[in-house]
Protein backbone atom coordinates (compact mmCIF):
# COMPACT_ATOMS: atom_id res chain seq x y z
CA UNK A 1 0.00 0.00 0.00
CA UNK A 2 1.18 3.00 -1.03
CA UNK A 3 1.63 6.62 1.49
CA UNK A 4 -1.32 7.96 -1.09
CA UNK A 5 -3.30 4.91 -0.68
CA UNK A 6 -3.07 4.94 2.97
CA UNK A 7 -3.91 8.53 3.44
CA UNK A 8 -7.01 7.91 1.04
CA UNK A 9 -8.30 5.33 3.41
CA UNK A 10 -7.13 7.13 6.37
CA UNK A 11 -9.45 10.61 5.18
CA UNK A 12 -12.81 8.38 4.41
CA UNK A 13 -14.64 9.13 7.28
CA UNK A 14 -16.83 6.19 6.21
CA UNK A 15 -14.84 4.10 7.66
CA UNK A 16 -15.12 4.77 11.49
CA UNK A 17 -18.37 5.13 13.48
CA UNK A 18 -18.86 8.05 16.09
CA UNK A 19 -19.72 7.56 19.35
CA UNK A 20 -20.31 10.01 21.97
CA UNK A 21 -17.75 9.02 25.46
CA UNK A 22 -20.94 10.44 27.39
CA UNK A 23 -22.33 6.69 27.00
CA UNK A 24 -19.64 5.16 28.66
CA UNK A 25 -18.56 8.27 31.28
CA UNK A 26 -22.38 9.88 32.21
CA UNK A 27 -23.79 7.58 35.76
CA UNK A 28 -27.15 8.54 33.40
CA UNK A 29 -26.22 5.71 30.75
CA UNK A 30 -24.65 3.13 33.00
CA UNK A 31 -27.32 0.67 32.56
CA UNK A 32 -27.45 1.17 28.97
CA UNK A 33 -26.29 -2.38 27.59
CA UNK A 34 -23.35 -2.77 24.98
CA UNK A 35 -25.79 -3.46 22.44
CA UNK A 36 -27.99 -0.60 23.17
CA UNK A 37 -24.92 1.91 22.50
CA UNK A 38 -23.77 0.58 19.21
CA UNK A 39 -27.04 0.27 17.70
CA UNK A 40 -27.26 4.50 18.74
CA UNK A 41 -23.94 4.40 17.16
CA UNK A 42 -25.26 2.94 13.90
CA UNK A 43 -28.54 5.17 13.89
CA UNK A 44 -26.39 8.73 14.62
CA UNK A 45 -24.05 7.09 11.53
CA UNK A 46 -26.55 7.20 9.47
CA UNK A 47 -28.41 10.13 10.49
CA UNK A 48 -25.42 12.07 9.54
CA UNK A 49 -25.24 10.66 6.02
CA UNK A 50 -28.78 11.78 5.52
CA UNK A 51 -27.70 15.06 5.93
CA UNK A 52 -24.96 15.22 4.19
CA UNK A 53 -26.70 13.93 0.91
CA UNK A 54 -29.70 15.51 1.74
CA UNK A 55 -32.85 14.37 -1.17
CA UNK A 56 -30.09 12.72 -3.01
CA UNK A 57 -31.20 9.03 -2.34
């Protein structure tokens, strides 16, 4: 792999899921299960790609 190829995969922010440390750090969201938190994970994901291609799909 190439230093072009690798900063390519590096900048698709497709890649890599966000999710907020306030799940794991807030008392609040302590009994949240594992499952729970990545499926909010997945949802927010895919939230934001709505908005960024807005009526486009």
């Amino acid at each position: 792999m190439t230093m072009t190829e690798y900063e390519e995969l590096m900048n698709d922010k497709r890649l890599f899921y966000r999710l907020p440390k306030r799940l794991f750090e807030d008392p609040a969201f302590g009994e949240m299960s594992i499952d729970a938190k990545m499926l909010y994970m997945i949802l927010l994901d895919r939230r934001c790609l709505s908005e960024i291609n807005g009526s486009d799909w």
